[in-house]
N, C-alpha and C. Protein backbone atom coordinates (compact mmCIF):
# COMPACT_ATOMS: atom_id res chain seq x y z
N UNK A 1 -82.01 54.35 -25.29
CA UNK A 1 -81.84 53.24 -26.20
C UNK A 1 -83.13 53.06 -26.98
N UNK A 2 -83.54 53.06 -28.21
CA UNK A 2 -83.86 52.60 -29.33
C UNK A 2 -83.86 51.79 -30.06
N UNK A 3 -84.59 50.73 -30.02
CA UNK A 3 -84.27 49.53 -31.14
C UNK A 3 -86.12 49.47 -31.87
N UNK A 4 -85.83 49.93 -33.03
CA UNK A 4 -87.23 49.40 -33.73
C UNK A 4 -86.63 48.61 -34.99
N UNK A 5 -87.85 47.68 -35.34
CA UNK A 5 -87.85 46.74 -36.43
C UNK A 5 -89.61 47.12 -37.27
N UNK A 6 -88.98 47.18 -38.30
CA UNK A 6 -90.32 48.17 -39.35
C UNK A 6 -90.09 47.99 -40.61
N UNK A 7 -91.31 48.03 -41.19
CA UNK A 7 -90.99 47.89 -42.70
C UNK A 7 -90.62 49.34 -43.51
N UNK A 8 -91.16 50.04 -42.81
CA UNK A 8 -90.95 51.21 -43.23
C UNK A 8 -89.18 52.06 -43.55
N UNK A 9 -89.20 52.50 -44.75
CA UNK A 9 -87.94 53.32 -44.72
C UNK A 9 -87.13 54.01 -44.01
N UNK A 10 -86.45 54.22 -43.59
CA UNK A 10 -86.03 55.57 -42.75
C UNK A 10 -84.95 56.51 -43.26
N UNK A 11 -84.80 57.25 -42.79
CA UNK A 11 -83.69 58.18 -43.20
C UNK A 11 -82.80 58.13 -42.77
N UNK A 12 -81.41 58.00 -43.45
CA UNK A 12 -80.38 58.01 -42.50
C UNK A 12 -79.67 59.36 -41.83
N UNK A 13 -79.66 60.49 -42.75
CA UNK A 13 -79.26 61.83 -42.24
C UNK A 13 -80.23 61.94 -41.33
N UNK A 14 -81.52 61.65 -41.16
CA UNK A 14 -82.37 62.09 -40.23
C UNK A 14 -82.31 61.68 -39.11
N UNK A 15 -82.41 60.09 -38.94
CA UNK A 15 -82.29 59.28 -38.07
C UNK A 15 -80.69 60.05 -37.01
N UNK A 16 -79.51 59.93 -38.13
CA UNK A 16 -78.23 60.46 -37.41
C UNK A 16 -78.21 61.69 -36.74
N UNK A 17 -78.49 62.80 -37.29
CA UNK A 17 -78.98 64.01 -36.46
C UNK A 17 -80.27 64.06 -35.56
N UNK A 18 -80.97 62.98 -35.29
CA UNK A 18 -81.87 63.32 -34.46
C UNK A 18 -80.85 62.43 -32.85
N UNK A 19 -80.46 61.23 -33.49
CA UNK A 19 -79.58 60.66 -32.51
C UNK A 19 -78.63 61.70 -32.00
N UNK A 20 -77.82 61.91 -32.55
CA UNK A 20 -76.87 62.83 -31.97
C UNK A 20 -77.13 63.76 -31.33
N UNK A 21 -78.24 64.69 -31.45
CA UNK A 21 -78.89 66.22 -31.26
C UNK A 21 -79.22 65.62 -29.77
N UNK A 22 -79.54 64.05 -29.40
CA UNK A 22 -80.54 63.48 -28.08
C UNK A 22 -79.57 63.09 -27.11
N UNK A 23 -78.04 63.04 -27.46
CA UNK A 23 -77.57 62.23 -26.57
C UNK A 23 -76.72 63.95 -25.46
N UNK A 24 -76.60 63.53 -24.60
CA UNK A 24 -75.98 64.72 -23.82
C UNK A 24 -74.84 63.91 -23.48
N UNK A 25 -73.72 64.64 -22.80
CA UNK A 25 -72.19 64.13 -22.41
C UNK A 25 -71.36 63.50 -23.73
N UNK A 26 -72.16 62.75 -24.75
CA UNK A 26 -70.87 62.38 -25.67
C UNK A 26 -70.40 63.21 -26.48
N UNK A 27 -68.86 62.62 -26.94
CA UNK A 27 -67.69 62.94 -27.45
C UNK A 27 -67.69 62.46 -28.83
N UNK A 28 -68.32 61.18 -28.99
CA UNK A 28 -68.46 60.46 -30.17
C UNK A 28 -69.73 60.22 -30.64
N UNK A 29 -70.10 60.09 -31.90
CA UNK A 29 -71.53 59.44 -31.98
C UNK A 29 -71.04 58.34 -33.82
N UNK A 30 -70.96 56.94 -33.57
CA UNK A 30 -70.36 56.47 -34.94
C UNK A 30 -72.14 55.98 -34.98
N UNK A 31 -72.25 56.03 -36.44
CA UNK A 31 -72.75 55.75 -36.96
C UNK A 31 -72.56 54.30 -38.59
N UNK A 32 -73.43 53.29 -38.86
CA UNK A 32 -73.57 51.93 -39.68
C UNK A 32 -74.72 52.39 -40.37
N UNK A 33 -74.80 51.67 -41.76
CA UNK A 33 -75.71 51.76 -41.98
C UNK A 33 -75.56 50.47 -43.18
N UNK A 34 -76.18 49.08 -42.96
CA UNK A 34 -76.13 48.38 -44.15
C UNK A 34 -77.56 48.07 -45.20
N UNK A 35 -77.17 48.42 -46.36
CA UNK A 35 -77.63 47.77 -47.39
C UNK A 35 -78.12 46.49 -47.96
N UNK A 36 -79.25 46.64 -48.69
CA UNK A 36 -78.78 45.23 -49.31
C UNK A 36 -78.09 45.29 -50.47
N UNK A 37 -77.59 44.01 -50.65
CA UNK A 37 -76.21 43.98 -51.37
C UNK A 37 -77.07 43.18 -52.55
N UNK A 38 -76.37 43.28 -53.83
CA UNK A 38 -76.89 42.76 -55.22
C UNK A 38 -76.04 41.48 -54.79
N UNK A 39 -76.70 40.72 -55.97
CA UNK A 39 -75.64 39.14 -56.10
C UNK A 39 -74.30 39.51 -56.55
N UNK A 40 -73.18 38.74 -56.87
CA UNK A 40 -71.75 38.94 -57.32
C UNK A 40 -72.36 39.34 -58.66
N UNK A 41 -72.74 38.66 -59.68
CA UNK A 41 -73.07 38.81 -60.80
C UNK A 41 -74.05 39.58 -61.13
N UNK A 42 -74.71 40.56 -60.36
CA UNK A 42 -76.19 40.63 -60.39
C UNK A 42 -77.17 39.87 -60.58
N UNK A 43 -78.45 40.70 -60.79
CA UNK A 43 -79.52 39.82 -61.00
C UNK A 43 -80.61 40.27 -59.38
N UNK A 44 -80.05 40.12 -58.48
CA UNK A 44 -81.39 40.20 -57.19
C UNK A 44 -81.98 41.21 -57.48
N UNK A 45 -83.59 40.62 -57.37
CA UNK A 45 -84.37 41.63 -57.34
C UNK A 45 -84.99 41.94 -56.20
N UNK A 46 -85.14 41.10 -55.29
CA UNK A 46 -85.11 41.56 -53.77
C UNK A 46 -84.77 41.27 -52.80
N UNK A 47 -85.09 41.22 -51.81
CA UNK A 47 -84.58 40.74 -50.32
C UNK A 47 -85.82 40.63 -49.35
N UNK A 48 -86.09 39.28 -49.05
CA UNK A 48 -87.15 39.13 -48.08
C UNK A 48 -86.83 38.81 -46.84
N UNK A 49 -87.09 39.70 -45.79
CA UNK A 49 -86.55 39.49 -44.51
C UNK A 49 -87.82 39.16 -43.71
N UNK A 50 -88.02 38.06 -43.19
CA UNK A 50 -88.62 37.84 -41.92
C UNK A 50 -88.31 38.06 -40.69
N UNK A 51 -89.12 37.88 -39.83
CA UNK A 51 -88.58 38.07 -38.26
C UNK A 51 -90.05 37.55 -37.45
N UNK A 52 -89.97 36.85 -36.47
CA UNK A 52 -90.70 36.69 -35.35
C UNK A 52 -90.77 38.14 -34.77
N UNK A 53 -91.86 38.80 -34.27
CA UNK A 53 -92.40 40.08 -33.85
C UNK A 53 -92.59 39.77 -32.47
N UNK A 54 -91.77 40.92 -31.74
CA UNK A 54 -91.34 40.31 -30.06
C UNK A 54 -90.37 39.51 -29.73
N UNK A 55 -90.19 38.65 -30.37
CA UNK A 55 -88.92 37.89 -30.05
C UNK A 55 -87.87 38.65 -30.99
N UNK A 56 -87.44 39.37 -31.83
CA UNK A 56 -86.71 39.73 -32.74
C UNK A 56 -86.41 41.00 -31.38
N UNK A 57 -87.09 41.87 -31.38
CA UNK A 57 -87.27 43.46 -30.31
C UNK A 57 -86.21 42.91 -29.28
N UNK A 58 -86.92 41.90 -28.10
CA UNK A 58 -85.91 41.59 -27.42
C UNK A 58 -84.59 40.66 -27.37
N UNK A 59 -84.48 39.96 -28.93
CA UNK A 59 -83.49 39.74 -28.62
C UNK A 59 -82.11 40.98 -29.25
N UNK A 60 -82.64 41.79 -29.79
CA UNK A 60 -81.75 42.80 -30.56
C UNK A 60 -81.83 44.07 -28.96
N UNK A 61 -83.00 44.09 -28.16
CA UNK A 61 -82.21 44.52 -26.95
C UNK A 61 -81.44 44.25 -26.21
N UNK A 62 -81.23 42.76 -26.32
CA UNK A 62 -80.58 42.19 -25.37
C UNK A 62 -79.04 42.17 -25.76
N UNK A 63 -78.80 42.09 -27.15
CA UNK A 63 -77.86 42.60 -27.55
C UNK A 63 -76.98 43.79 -27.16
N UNK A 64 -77.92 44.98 -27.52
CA UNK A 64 -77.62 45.98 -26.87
C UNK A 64 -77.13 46.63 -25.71
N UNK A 65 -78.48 45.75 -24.82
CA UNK A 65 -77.90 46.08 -23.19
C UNK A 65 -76.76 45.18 -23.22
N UNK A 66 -76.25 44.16 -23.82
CA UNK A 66 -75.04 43.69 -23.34
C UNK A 66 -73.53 44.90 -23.87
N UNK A 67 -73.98 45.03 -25.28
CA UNK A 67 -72.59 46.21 -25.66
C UNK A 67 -72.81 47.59 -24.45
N UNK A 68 -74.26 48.17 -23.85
CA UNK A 68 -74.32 49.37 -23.11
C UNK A 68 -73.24 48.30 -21.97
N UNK A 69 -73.09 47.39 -21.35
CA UNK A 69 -72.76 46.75 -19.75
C UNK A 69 -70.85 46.95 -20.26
N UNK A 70 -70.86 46.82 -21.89
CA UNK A 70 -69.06 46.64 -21.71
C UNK A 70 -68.64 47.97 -22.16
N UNK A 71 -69.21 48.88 -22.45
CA UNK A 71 -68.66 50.28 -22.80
C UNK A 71 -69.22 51.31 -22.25
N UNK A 72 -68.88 52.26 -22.35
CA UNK A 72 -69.07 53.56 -21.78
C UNK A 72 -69.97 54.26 -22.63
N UNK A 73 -71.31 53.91 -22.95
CA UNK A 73 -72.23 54.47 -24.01
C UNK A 73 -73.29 55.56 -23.33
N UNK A 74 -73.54 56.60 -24.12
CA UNK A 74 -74.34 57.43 -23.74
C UNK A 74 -75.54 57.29 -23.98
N UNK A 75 -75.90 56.15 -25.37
CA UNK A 75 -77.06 55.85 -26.27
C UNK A 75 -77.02 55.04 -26.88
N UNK A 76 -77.80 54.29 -27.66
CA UNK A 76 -77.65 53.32 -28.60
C UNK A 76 -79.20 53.07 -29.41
N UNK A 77 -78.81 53.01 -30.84
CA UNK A 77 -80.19 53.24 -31.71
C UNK A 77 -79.92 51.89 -32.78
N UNK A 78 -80.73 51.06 -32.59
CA UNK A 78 -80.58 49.97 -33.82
C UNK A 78 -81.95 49.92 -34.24
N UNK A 79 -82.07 49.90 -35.77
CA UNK A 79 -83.32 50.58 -36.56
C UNK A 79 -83.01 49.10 -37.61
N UNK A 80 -83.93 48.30 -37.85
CA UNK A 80 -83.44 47.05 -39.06
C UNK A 80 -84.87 46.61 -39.07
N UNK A 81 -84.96 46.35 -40.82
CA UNK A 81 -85.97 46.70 -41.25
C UNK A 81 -86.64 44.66 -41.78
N UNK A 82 -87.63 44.63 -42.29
CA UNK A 82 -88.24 43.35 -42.72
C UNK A 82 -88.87 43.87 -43.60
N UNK A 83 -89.42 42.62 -44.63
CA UNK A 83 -90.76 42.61 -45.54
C UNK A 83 -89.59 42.54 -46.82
N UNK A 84 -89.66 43.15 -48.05
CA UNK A 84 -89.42 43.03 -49.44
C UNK A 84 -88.64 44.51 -49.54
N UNK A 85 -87.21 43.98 -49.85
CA UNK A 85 -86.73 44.84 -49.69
C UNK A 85 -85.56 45.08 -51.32
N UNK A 86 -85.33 46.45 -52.24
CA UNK A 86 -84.66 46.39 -53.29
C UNK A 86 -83.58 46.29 -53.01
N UNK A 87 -82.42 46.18 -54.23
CA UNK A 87 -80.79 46.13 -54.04
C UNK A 87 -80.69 47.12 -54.05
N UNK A 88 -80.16 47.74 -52.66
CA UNK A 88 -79.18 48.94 -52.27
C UNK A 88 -80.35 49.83 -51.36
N UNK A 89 -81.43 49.50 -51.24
CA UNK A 89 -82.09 50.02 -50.55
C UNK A 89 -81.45 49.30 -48.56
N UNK A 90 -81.68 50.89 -47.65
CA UNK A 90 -81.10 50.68 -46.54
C UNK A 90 -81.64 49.22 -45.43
N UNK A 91 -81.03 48.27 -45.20
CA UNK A 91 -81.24 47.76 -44.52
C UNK A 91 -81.69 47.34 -42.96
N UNK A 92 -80.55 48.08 -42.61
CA UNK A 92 -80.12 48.13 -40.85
C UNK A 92 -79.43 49.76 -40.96
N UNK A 93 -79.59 49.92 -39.44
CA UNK A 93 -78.59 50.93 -38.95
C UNK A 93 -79.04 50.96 -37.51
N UNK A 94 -77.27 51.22 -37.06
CA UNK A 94 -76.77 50.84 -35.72
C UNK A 94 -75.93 52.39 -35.37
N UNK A 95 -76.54 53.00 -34.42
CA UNK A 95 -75.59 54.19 -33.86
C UNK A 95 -75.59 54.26 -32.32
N UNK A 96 -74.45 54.60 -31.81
CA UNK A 96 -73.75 54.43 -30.66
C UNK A 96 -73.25 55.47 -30.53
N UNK A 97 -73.39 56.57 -28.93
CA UNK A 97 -72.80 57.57 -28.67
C UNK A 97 -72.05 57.19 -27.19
N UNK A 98 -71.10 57.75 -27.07
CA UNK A 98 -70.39 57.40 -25.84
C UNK A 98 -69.47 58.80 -25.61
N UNK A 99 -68.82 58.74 -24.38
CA UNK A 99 -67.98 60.09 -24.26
C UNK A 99 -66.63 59.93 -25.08
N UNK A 100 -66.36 58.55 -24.77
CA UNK A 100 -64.87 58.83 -26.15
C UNK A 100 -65.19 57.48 -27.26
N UNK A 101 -64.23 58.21 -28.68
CA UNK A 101 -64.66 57.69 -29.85
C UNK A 101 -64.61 56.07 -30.17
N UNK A 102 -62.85 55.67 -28.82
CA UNK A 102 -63.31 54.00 -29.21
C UNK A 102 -64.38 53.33 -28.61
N UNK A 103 -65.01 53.57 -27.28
CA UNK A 103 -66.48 52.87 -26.98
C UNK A 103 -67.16 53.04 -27.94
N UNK A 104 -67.37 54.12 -28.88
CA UNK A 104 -68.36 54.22 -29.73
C UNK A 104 -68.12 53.25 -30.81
N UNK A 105 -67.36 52.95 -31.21
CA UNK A 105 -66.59 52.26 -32.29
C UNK A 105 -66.68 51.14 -32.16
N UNK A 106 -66.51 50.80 -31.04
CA UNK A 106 -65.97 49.58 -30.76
C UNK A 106 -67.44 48.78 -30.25
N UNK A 107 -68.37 49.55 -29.40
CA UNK A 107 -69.70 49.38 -29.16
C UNK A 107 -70.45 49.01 -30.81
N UNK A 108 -70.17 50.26 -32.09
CA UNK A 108 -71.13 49.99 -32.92
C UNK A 108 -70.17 48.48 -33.67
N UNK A 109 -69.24 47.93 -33.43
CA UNK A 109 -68.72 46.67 -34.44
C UNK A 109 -69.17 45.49 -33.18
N UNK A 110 -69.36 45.73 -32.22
CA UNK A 110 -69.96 44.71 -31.83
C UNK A 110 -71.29 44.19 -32.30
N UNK A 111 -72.29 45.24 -31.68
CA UNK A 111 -73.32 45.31 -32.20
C UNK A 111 -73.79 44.54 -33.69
N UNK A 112 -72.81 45.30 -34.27
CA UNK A 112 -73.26 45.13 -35.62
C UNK A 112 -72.94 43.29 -36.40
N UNK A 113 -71.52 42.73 -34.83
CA UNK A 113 -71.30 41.57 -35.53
C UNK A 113 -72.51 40.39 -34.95
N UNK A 114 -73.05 41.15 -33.75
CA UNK A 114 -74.25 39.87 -33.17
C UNK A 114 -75.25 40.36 -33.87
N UNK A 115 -75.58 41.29 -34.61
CA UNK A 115 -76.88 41.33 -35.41
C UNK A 115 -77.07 40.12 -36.04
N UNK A 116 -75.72 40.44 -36.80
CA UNK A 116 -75.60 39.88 -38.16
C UNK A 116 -75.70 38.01 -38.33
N UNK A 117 -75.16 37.68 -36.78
CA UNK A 117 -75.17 36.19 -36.32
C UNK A 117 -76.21 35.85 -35.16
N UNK A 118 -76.69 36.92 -34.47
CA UNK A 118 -77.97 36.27 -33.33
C UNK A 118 -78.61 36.80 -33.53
N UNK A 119 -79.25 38.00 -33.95
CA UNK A 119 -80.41 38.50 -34.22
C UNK A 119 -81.23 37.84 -35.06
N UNK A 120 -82.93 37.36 -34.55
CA UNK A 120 -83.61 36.32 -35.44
C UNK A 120 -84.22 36.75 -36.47
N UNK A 121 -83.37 37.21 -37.50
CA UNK A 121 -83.90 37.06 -38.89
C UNK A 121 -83.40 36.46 -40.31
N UNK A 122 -84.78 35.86 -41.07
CA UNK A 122 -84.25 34.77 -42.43
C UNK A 122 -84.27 35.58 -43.28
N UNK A 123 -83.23 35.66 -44.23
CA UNK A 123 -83.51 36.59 -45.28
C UNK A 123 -83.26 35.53 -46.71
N UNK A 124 -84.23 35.74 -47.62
CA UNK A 124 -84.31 34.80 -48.83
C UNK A 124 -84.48 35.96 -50.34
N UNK A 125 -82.90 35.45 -50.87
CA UNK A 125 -82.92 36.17 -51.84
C UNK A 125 -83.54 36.05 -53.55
N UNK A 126 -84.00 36.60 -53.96
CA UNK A 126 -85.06 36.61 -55.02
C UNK A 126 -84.65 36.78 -56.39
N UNK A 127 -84.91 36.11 -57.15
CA UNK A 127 -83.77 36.26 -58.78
C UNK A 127 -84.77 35.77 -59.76
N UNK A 128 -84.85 36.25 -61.03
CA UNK A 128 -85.83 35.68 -62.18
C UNK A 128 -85.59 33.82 -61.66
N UNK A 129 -84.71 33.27 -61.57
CA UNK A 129 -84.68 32.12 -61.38
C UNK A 129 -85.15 31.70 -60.11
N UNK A 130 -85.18 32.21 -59.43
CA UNK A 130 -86.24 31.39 -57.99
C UNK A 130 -85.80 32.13 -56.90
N UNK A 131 -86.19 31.39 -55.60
CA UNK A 131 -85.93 32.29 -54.22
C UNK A 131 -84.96 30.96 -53.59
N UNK A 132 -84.17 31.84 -52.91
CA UNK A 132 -83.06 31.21 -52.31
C UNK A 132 -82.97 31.60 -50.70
N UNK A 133 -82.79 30.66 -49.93
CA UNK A 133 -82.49 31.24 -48.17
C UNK A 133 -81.36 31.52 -48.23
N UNK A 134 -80.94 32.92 -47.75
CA UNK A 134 -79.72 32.89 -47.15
C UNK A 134 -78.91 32.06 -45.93
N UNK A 135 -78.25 31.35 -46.32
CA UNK A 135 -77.41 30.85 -45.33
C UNK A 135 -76.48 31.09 -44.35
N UNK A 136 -76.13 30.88 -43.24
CA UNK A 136 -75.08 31.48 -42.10
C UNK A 136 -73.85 31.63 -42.86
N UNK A 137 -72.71 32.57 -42.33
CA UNK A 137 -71.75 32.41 -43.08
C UNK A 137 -70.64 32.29 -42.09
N UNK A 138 -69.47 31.26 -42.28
CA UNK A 138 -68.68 30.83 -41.22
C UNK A 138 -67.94 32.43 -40.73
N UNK A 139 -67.71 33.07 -41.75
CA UNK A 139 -66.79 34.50 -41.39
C UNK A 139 -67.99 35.20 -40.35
N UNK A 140 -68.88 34.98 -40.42
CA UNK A 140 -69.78 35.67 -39.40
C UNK A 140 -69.29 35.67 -38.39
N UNK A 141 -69.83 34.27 -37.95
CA UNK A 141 -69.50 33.62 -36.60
C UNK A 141 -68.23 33.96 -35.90
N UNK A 142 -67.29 33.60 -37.16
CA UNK A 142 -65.95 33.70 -36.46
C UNK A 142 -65.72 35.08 -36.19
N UNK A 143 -66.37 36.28 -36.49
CA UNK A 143 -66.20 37.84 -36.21
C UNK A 143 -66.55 37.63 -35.06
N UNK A 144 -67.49 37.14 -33.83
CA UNK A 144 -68.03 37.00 -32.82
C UNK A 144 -66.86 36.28 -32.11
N UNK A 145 -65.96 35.56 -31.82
CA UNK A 145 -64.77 35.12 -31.52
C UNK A 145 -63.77 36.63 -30.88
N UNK A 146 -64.13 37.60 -31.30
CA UNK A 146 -62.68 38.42 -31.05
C UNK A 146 -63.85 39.08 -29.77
N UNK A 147 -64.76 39.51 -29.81
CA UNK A 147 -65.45 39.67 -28.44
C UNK A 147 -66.01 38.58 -27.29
């Protein structure tokens, strides 16, 4: 298991074939990878993500070890990034190997829905007109309901 938080870029073909090439016994390896997303209308020019350092690590392990306790996982790599970030440049990425394809699947949409709602980070979006906090979003939460 793997979880780093960095400002730094990463690769995603790289990152995915180095995951996969590491895990032994699986059948599956799914792979996420989110973006940041432009405004509806455009206009963002960036994305500022904070995070508490140490408390962010373990609580995005703790995450983890909870999806490794309900599935059959061989591995698990969550890579999500902070600092000033462009539209469409990679955000997060979440990969999960297991021996069959729905733990993997089903491991990386978990994952990916407690990031998105417990994992501690503010992200404030940036526009010629000013900076804005992103706010919780009720569809979040309620994705966390079906697990």
């Amino acid at each position: 298991m793997r979880i780093s938080v960095q400002t730094a870029p990463f690769d995603l073909g790289e990152e995915a074939n180095a995951f996969a090439a590491g895990v032994a016994g699986a059948g599956a390896v799914v792979t996420f990878t989110g973006v940041v997303r432009d405004l509806p209308g455009g206009g963002l020019q960036a994305m500022e993500i904070e995070h508490y350092p140490g408390m962010t690590e373990k609580a995005i392990g703790d995450i983890a070890q909870q999806a490794a306790g309900r599935w059959s996982l061989a591995d698990v790599l969550v890579i999500h990034r902070y600092g000033r970030l462009a539209p469409g440049a990679p955000i997060m990425m979440v990969a999960t190997a297991a021996p069959h394809r729905k733990d993997a699947f089903e491991a990386a949409e978990y994952l990916m829905d407690y990031l998105k709602s417990r994992a501690p980070f503010w992200k404030k979006e940036l526009t010629a007109e000013g900076a804005d906090w992103v706010a919780a979003k009720d569809a979040d939460e309620d994705a966390l309901h079906r697990w």
